[in-house]
PDB file of N, CA and C in Angstrom:
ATOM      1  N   UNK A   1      -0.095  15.219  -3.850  1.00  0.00           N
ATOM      2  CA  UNK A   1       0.484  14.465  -4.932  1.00  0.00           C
ATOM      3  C   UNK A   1       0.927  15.422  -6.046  1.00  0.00           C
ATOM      4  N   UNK A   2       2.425  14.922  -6.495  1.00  0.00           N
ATOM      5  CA  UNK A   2       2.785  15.869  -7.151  1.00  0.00           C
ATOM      6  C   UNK A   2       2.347  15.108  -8.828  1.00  0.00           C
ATOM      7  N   UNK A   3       2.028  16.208  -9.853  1.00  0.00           N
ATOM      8  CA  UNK A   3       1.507  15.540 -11.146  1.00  0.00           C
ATOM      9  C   UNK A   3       3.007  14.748 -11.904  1.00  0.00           C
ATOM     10  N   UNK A   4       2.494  13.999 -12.630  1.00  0.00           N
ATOM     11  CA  UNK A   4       3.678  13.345 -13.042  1.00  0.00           C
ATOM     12  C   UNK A   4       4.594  14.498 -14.208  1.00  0.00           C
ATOM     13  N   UNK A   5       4.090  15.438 -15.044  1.00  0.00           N
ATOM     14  CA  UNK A   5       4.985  16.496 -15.237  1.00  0.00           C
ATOM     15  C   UNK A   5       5.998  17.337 -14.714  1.00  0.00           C
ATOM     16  N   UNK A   6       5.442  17.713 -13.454  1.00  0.00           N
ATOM     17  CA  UNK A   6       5.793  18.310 -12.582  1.00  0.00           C
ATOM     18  C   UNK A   6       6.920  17.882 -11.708  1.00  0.00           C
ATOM     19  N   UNK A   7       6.970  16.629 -11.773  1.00  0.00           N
ATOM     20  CA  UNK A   7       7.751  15.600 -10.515  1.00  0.00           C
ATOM     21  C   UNK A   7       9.079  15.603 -11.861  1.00  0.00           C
ATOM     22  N   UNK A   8       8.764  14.942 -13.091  1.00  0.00           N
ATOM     23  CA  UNK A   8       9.324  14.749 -14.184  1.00  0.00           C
ATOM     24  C   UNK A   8      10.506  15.783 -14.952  1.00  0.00           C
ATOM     25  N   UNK A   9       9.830  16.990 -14.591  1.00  0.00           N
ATOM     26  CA  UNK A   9      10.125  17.954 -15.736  1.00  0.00           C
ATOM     27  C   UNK A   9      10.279  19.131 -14.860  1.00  0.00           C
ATOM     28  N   UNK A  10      11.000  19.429 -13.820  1.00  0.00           N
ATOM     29  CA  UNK A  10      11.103  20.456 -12.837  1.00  0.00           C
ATOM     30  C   UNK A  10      12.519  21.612 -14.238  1.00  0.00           C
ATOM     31  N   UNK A  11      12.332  22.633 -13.197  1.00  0.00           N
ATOM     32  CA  UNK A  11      13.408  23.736 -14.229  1.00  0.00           C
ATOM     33  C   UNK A  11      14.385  22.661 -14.938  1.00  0.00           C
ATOM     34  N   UNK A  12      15.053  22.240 -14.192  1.00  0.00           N
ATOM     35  CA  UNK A  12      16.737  21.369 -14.322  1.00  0.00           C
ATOM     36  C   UNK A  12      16.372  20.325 -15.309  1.00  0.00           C
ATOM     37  N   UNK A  13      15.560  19.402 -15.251  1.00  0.00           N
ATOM     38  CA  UNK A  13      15.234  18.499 -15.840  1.00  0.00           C
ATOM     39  C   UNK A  13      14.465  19.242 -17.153  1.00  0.00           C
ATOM     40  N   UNK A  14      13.647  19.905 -17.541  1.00  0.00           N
ATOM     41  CA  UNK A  14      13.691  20.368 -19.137  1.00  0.00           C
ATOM     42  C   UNK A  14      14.543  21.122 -19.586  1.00  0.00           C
ATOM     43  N   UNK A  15      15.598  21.655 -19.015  1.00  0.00           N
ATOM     44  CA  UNK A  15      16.557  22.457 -19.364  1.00  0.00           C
ATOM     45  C   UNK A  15      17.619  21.205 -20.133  1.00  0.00           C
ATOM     46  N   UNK A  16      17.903  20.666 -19.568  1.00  0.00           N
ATOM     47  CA  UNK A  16      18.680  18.997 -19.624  1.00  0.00           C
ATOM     48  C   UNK A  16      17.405  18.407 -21.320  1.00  0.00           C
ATOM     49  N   UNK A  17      16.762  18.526 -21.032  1.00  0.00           N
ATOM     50  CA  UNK A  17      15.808  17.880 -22.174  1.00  0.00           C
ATOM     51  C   UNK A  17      15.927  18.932 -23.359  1.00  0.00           C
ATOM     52  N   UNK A  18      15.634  20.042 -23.029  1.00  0.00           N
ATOM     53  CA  UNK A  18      15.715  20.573 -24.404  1.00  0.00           C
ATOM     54  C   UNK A  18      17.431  21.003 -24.959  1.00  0.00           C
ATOM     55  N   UNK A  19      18.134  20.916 -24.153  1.00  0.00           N
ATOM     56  CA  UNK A  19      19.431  21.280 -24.659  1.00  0.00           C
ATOM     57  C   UNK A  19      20.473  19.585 -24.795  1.00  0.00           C
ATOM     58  N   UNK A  20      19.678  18.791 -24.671  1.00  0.00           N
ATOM     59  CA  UNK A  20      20.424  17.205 -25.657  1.00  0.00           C
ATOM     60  C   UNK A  20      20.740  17.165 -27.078  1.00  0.00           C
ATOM     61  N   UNK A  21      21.245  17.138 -27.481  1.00  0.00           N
ATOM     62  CA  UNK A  21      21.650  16.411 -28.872  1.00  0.00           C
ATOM     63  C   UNK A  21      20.655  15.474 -29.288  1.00  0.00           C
ATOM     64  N   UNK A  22      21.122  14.565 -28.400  1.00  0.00           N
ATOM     65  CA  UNK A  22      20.078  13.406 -28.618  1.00  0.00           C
ATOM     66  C   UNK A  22      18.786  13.286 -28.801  1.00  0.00           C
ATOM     67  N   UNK A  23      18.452  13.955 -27.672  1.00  0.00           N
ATOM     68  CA  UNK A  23      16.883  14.073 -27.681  1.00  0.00           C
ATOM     69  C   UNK A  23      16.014  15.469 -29.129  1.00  0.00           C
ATOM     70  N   UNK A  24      16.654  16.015 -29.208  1.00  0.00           N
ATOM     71  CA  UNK A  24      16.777  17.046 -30.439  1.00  0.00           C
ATOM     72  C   UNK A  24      16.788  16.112 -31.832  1.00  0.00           C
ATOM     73  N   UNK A  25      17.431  15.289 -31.927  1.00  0.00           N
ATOM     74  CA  UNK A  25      17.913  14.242 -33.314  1.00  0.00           C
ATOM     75  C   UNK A  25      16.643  13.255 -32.911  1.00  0.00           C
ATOM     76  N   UNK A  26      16.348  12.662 -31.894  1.00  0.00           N
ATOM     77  CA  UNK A  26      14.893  11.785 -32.038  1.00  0.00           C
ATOM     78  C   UNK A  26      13.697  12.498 -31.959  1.00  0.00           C
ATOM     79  N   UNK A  27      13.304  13.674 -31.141  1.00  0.00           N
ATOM     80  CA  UNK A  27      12.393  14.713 -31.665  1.00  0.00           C
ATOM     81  C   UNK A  27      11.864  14.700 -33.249  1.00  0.00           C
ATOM     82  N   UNK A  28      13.148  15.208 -33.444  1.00  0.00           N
ATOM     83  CA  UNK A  28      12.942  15.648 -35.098  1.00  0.00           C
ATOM     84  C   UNK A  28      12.688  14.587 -36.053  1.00  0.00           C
ATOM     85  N   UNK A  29      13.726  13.556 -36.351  1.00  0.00           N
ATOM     86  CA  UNK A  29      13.122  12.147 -36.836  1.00  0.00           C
ATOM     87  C   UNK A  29      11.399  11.349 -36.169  1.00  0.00           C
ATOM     88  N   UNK A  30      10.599  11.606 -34.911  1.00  0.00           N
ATOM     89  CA  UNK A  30       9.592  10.946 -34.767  1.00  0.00           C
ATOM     90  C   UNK A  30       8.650  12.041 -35.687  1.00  0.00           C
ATOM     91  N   UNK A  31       8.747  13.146 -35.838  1.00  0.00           N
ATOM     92  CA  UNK A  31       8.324  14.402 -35.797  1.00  0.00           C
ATOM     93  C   UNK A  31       7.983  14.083 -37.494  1.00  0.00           C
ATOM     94  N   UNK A  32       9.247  14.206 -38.091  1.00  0.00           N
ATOM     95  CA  UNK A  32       8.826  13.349 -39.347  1.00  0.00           C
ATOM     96  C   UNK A  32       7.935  12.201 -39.841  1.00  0.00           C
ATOM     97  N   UNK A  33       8.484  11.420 -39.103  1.00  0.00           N
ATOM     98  CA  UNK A  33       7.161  10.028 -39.047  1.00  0.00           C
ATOM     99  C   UNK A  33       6.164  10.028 -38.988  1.00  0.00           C
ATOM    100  N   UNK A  34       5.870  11.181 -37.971  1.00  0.00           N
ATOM    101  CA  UNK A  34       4.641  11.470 -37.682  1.00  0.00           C
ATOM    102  C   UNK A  34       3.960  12.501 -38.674  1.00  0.00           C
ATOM    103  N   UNK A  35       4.458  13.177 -39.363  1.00  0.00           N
ATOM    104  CA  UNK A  35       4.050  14.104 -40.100  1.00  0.00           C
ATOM    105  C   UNK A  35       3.726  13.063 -41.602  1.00  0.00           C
ATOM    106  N   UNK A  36       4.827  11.976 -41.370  1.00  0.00           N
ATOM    107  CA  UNK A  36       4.601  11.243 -42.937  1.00  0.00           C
ATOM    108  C   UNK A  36       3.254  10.202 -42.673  1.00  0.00           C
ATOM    109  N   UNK A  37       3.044   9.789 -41.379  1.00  0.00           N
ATOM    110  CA  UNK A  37       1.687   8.912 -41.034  1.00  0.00           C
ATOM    111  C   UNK A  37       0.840   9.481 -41.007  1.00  0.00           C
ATOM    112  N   UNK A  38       0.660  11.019 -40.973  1.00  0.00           N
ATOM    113  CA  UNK A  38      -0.872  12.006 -41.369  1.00  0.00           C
ATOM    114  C   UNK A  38      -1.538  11.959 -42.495  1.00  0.00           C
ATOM    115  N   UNK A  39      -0.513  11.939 -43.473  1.00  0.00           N
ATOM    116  CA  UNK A  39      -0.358  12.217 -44.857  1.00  0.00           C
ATOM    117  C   UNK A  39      -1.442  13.608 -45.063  1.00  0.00           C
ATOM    118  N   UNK A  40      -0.591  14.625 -44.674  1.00  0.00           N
ATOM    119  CA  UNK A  40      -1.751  15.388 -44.707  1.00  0.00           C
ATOM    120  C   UNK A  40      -1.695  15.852 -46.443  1.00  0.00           C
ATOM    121  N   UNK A  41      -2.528  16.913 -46.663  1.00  0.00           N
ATOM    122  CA  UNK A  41      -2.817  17.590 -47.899  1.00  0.00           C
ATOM    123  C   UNK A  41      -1.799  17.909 -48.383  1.00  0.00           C
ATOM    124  N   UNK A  42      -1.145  18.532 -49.471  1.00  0.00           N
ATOM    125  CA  UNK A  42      -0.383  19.793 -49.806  1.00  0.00           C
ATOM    126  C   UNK A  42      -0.418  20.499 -49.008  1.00  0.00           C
ATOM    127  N   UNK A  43       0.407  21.488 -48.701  1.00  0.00           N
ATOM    128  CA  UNK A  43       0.437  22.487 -48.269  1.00  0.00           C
ATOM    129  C   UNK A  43       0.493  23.178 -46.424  1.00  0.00           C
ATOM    130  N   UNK A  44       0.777  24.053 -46.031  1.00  0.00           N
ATOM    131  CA  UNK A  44       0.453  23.917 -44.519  1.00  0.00           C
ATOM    132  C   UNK A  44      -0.556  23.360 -44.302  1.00  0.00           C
ATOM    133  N   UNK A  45      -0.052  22.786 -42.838  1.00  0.00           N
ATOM    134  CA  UNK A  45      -1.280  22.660 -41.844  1.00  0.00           C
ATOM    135  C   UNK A  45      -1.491  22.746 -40.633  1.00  0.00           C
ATOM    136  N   UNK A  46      -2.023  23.070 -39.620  1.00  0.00           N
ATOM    137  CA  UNK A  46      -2.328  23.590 -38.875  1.00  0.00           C
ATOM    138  C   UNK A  46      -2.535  22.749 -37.254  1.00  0.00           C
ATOM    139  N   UNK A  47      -1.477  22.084 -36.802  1.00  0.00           N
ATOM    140  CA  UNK A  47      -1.057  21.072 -36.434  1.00  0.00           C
ATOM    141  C   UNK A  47      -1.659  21.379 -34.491  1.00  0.00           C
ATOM    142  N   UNK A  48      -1.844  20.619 -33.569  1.00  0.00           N
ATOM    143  CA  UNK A  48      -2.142  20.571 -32.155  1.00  0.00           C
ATOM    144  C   UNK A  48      -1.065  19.405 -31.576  1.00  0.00           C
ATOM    145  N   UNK A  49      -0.172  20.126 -30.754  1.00  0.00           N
ATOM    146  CA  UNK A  49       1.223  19.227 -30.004  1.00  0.00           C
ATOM    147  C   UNK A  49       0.822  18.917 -28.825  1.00  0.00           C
ATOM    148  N   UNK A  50       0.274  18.014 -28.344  1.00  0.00           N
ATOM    149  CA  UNK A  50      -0.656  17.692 -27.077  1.00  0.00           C
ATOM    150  C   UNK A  50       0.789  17.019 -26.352  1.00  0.00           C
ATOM    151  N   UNK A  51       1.136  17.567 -25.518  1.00  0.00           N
ATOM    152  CA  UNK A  51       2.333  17.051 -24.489  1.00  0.00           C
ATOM    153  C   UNK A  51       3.716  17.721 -25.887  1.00  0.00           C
ATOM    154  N   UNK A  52       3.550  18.996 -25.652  1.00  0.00           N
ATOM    155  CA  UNK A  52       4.521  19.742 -26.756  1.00  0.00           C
ATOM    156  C   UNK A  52       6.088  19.922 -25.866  1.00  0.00           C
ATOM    157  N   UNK A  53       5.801  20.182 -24.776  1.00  0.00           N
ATOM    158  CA  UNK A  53       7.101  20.108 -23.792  1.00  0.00           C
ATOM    159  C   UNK A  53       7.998  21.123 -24.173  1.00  0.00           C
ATOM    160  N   UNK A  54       9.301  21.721 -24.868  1.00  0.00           N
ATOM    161  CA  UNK A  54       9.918  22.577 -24.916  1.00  0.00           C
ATOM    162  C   UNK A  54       9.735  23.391 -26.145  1.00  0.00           C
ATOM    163  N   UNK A  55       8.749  22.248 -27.105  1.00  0.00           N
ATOM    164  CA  UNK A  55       8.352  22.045 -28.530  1.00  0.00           C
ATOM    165  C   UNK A  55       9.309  22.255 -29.621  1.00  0.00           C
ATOM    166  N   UNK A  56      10.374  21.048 -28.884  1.00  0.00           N
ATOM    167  CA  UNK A  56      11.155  20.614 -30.151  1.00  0.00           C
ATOM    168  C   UNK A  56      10.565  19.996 -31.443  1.00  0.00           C
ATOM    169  N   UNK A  57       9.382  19.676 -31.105  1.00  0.00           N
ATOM    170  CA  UNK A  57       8.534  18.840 -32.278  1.00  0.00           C
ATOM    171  C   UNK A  57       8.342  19.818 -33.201  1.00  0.00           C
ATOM    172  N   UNK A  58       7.916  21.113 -32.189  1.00  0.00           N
ATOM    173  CA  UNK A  58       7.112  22.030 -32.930  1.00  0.00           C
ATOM    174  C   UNK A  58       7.920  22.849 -34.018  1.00  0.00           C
ATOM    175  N   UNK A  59       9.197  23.190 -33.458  1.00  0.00           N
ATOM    176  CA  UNK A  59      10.222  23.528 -34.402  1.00  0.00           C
ATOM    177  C   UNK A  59      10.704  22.696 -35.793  1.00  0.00           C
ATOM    178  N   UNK A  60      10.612  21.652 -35.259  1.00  0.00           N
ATOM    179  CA  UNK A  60      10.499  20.438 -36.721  1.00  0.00           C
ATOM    180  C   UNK A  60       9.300  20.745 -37.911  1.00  0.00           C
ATOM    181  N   UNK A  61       8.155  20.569 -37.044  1.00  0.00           N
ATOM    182  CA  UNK A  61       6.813  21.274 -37.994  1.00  0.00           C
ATOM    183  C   UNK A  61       7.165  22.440 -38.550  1.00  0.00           C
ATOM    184  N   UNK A  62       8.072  23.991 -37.958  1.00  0.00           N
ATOM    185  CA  UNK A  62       7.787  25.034 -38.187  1.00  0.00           C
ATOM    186  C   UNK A  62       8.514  25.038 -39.849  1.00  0.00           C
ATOM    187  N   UNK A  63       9.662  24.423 -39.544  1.00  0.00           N
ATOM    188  CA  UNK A  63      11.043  24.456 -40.543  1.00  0.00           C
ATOM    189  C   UNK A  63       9.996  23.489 -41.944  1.00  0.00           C
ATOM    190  N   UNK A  64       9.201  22.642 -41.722  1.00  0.00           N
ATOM    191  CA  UNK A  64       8.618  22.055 -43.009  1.00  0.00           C
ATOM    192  C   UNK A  64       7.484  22.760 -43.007  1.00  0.00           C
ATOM    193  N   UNK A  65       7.033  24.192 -42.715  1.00  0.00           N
ATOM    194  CA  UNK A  65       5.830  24.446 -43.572  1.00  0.00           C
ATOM    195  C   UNK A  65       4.898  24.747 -42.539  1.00  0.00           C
ATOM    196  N   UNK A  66       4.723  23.939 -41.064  1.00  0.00           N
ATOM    197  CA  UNK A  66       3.214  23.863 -40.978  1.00  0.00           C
ATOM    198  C   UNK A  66       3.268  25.006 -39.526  1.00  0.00           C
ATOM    199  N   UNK A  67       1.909  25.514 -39.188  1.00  0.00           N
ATOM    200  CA  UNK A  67       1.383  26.183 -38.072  1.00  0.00           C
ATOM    201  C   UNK A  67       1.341  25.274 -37.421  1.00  0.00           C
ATOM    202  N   UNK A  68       1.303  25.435 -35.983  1.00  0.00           N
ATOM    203  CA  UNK A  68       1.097  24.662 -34.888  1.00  0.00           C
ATOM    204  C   UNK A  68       0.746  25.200 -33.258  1.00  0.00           C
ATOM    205  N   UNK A  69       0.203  24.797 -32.632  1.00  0.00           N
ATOM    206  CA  UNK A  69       0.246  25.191 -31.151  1.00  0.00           C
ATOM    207  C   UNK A  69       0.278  23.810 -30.318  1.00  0.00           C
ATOM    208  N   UNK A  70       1.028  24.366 -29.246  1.00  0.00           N
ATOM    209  CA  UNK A  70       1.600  23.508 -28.578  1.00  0.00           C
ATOM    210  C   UNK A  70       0.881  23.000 -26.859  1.00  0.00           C
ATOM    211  N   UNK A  71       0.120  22.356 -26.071  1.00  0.00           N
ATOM    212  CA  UNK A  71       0.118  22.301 -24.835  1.00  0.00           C
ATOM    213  C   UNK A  71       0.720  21.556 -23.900  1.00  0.00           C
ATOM    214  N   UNK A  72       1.295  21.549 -22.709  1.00  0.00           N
ATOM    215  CA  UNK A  72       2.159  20.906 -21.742  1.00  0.00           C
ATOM    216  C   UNK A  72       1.117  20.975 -20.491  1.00  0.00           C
ATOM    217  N   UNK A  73       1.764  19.777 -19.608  1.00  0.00           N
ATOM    218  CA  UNK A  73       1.215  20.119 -18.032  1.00  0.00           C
ATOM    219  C   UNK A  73       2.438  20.920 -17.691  1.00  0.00           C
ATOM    220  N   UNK A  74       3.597  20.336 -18.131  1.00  0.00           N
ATOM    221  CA  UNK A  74       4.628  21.116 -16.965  1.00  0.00           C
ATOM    222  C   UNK A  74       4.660  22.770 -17.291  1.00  0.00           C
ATOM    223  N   UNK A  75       4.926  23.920 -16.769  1.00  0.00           N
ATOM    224  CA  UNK A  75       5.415  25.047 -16.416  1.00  0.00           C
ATOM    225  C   UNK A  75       6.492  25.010 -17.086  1.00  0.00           C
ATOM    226  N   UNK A  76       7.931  24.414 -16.626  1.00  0.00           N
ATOM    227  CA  UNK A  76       9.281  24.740 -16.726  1.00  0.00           C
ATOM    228  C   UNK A  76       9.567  24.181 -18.013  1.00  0.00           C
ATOM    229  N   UNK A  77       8.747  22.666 -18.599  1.00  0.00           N
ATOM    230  CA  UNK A  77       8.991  22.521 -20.305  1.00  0.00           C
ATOM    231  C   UNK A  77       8.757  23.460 -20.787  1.00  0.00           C
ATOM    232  N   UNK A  78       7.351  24.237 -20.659  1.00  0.00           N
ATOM    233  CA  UNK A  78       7.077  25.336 -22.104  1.00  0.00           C
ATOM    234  C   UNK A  78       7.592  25.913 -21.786  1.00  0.00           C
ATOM    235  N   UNK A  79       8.851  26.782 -20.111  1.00  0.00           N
ATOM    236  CA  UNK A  79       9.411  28.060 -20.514  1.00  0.00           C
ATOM    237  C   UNK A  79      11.009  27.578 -20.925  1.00  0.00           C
ATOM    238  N   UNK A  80      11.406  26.581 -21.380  1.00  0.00           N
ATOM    239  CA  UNK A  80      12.597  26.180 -21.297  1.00  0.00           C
ATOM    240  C   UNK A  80      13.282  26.390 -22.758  1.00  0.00           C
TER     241      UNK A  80
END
């Protein structure tokens, strides 16, 4: 059985994901939301991207301030 990342997110298919428009413009807007539903402190913070995938999220976090690390099941998201 192949994992559902894996089946999901082969080379072609995160390559296709991280180079959308689209998916880049809703990334970044949930990314916000999500950063405004933390309400974290002032200042950086030090963020965990659990299913980070090419970590378009993470680039959203980087550009407002905060540290972050990122984990994936798939292989070909995080090298994409």
């Amino acid at each position: 059985m192949i994992a559902p990342g894996l089946q999901f997110y082969n080379a072609e298919e995160a390559r296709k994901y991280t180079t959308s428009t689209r998916i880049i413009e809703i990334q970044a807007e949930m990314t916000q939301r999500a950063v405004e539903l933390l309400n974290l402190p002032p200042g950086p913070a030090y963020l965990l991207d659990v299913g980070c995938g090419s970590g378009l999220s993470g680039e959203e976090l980087t550009e407002q301030g905060h540290y972050w690390v990122g984990v994936d099941i798939s292989p070909d998201m995080l090298s994409a």
